[in-house]
PDB file of N, CA and C in Angstrom:
ATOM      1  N   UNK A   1     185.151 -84.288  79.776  1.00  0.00           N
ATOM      2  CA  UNK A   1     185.898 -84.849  78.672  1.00  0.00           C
ATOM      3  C   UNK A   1     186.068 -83.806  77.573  1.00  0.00           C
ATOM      4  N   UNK A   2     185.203 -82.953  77.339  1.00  0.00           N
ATOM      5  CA  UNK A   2     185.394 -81.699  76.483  1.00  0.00           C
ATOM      6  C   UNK A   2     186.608 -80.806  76.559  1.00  0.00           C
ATOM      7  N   UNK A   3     186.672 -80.716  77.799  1.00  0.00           N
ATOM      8  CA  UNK A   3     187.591 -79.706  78.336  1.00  0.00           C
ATOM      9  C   UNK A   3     189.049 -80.512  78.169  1.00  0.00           C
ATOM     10  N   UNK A   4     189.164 -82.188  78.168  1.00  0.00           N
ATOM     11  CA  UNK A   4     190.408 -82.311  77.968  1.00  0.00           C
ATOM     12  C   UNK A   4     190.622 -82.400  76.296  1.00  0.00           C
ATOM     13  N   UNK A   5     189.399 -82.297  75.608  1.00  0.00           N
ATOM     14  CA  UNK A   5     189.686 -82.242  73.958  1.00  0.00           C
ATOM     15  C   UNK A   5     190.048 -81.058  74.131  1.00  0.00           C
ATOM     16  N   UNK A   6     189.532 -79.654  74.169  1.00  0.00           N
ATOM     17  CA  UNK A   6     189.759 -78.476  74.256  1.00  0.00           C
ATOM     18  C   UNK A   6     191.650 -77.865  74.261  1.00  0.00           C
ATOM     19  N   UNK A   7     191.545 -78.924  75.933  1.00  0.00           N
ATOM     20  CA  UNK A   7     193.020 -78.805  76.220  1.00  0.00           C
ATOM     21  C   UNK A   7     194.005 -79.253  75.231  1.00  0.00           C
ATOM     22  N   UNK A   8     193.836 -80.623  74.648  1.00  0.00           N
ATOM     23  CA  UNK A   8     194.659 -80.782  73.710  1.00  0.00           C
ATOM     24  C   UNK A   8     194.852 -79.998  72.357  1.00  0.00           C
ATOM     25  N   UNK A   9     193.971 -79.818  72.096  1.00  0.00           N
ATOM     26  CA  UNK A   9     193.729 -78.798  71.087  1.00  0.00           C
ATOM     27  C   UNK A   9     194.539 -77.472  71.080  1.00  0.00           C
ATOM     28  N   UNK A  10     194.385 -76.765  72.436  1.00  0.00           N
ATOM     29  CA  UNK A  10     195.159 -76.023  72.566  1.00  0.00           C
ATOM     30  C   UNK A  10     196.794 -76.118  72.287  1.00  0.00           C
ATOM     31  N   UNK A  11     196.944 -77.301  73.082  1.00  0.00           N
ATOM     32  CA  UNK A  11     198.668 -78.045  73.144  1.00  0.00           C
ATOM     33  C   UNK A  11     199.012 -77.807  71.228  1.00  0.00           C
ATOM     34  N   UNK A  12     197.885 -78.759  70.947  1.00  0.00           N
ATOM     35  CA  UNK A  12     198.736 -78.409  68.666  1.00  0.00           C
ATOM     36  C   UNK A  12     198.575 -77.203  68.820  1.00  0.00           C
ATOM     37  N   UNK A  13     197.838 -76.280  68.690  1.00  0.00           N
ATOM     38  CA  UNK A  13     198.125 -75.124  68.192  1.00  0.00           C
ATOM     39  C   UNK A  13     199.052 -74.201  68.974  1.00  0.00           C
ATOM     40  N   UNK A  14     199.482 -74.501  70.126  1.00  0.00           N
ATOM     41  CA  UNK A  14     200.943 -73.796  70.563  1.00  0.00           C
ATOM     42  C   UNK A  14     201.982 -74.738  69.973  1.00  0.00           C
ATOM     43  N   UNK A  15     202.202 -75.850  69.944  1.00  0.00           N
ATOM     44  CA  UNK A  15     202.777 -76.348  69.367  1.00  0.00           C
ATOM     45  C   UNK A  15     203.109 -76.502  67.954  1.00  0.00           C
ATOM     46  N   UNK A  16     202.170 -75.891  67.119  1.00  0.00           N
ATOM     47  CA  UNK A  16     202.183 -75.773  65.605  1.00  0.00           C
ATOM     48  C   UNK A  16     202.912 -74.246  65.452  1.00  0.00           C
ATOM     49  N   UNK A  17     202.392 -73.389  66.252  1.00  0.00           N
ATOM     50  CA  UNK A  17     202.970 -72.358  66.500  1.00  0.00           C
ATOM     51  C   UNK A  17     204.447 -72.647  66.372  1.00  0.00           C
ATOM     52  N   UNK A  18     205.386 -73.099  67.521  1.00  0.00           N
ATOM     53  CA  UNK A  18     206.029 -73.315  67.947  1.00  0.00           C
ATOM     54  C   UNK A  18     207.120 -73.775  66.965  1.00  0.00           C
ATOM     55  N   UNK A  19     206.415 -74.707  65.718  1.00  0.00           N
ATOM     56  CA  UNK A  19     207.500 -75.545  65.311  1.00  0.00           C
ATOM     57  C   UNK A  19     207.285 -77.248  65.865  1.00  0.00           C
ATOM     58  N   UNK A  20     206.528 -77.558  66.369  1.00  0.00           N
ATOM     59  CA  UNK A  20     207.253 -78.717  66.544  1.00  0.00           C
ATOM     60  C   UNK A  20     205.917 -79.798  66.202  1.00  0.00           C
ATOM     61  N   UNK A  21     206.402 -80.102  64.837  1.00  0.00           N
ATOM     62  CA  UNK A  21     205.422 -80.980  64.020  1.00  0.00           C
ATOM     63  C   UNK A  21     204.835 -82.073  64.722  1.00  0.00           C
ATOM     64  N   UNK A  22     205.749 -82.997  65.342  1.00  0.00           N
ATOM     65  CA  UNK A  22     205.220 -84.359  65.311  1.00  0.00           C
ATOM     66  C   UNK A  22     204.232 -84.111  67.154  1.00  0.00           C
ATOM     67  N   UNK A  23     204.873 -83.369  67.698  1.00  0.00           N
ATOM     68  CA  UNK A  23     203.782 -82.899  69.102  1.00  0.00           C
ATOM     69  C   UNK A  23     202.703 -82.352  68.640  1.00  0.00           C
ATOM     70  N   UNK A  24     203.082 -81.526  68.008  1.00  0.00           N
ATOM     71  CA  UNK A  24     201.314 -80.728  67.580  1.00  0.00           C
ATOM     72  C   UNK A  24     200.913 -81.929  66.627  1.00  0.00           C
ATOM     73  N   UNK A  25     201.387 -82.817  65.758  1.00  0.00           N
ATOM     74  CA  UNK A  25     200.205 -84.186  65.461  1.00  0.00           C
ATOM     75  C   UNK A  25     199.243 -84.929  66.473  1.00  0.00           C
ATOM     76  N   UNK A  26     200.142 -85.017  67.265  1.00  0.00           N
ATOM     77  CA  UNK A  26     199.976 -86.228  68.314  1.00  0.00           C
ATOM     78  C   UNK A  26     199.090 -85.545  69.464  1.00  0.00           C
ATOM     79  N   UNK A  27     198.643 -83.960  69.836  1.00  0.00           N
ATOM     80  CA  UNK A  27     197.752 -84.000  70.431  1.00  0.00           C
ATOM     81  C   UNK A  27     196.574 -83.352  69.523  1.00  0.00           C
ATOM     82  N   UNK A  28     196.959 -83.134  68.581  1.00  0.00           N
ATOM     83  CA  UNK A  28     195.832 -82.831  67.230  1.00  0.00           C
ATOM     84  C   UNK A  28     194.940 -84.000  67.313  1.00  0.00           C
ATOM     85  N   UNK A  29     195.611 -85.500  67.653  1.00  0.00           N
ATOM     86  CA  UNK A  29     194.990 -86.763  66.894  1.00  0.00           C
ATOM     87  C   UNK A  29     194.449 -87.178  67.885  1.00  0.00           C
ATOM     88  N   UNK A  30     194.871 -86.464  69.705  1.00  0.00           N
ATOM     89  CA  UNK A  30     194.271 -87.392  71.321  1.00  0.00           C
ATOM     90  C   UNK A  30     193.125 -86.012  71.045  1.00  0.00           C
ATOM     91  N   UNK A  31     192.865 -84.695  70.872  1.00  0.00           N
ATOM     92  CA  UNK A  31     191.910 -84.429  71.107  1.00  0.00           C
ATOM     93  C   UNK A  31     190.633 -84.613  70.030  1.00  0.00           C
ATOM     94  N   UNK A  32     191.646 -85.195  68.748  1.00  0.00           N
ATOM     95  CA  UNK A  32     189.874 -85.368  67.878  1.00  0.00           C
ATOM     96  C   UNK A  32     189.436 -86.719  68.933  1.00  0.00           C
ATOM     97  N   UNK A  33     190.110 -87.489  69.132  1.00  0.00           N
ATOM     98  CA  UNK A  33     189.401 -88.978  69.440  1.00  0.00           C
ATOM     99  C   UNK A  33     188.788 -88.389  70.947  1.00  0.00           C
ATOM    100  N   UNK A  34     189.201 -87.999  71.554  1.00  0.00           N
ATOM    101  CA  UNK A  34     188.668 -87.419  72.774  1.00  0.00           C
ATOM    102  C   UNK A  34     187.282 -86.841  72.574  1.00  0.00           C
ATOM    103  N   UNK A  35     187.043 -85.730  71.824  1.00  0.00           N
ATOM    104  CA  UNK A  35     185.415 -85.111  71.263  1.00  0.00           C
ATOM    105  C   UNK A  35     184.667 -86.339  70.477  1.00  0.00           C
ATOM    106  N   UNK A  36     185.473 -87.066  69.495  1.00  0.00           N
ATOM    107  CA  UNK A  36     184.166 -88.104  69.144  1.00  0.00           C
ATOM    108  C   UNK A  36     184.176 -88.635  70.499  1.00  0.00           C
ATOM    109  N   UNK A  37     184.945 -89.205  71.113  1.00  0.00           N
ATOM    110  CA  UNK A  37     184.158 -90.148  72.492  1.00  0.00           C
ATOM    111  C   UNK A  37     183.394 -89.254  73.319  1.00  0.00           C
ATOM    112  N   UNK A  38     183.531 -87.925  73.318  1.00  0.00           N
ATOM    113  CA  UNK A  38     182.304 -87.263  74.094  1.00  0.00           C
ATOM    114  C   UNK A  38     181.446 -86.761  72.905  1.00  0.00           C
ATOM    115  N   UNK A  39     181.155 -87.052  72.014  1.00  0.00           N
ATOM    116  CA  UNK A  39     180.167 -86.989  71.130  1.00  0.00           C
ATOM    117  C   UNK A  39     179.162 -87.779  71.459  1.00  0.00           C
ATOM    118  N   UNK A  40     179.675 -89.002  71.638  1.00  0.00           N
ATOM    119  CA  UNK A  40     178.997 -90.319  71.153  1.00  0.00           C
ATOM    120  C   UNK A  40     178.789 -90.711  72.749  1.00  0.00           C
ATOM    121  N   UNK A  41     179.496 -90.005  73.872  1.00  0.00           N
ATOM    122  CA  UNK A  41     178.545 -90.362  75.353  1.00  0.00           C
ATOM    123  C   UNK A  41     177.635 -88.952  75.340  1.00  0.00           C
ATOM    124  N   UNK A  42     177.571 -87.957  74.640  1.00  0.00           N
ATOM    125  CA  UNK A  42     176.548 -86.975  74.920  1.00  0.00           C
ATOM    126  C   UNK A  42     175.319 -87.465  74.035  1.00  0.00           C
ATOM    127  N   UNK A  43     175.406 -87.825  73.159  1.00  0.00           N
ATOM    128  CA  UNK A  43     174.033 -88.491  72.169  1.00  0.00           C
ATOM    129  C   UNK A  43     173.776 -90.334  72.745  1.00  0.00           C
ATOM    130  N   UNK A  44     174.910 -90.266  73.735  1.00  0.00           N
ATOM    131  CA  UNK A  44     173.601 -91.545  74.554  1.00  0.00           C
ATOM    132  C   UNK A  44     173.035 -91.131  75.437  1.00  0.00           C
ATOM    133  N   UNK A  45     173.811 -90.697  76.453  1.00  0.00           N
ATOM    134  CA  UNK A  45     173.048 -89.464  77.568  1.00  0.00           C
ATOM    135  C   UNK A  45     171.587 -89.125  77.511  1.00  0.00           C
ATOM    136  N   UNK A  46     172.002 -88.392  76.326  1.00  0.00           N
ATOM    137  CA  UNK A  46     170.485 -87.882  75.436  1.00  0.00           C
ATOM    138  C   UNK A  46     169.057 -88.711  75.257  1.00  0.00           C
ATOM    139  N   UNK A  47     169.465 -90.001  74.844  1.00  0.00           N
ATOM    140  CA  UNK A  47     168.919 -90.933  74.446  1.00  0.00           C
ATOM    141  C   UNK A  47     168.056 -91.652  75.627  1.00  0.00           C
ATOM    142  N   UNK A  48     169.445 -91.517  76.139  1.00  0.00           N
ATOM    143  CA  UNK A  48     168.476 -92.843  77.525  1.00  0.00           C
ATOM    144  C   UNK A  48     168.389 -92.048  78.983  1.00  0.00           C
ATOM    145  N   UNK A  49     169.089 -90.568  78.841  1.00  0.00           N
ATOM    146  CA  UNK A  49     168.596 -90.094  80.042  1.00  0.00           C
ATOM    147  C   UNK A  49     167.139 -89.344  79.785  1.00  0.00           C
ATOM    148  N   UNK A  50     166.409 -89.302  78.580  1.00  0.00           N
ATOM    149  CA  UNK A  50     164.800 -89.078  78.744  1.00  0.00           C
ATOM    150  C   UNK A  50     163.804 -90.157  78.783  1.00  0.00           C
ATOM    151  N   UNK A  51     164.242 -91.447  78.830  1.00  0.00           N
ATOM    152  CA  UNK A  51     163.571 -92.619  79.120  1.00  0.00           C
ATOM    153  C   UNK A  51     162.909 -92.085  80.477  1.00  0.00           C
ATOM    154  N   UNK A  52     161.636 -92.661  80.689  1.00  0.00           N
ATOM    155  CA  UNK A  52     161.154 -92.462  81.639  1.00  0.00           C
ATOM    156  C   UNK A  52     160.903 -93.971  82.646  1.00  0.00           C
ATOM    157  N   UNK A  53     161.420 -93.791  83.944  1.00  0.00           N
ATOM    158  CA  UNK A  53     161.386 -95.278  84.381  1.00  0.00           C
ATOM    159  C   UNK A  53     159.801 -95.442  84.766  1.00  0.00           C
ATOM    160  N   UNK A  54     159.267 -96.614  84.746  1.00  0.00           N
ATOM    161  CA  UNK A  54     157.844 -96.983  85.111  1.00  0.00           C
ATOM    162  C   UNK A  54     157.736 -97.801  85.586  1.00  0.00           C
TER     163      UNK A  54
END
């Protein structure tokens, strides 16, 4: 999931490059929401993959 924030990320900034405002918004705005949602599955991960089963 990183790698498709990454990717988008990339897309605005060729696209900001480029000129073309409302594309470089629109994957500016899919890759922030993309990194918080792998934010927030890497700090559960975290959480409950050191639970130890017993």
């Amino acid at each position: 999931m990183l790698r498709w924030a990454i990717t988008f990320f990339v897309v605005a900034l060729i696209a900001a490059v480029l000129g073309f405002g409302g594309i470089a918004g629109a994957a500016a705005g899919i890759a922030k929401i993309l990194f918080v949602v792998f934010l927030i599955l890497f700090v559960v991960s975290l959480i409950f993959g050191r639970r130890a089963v017993v």
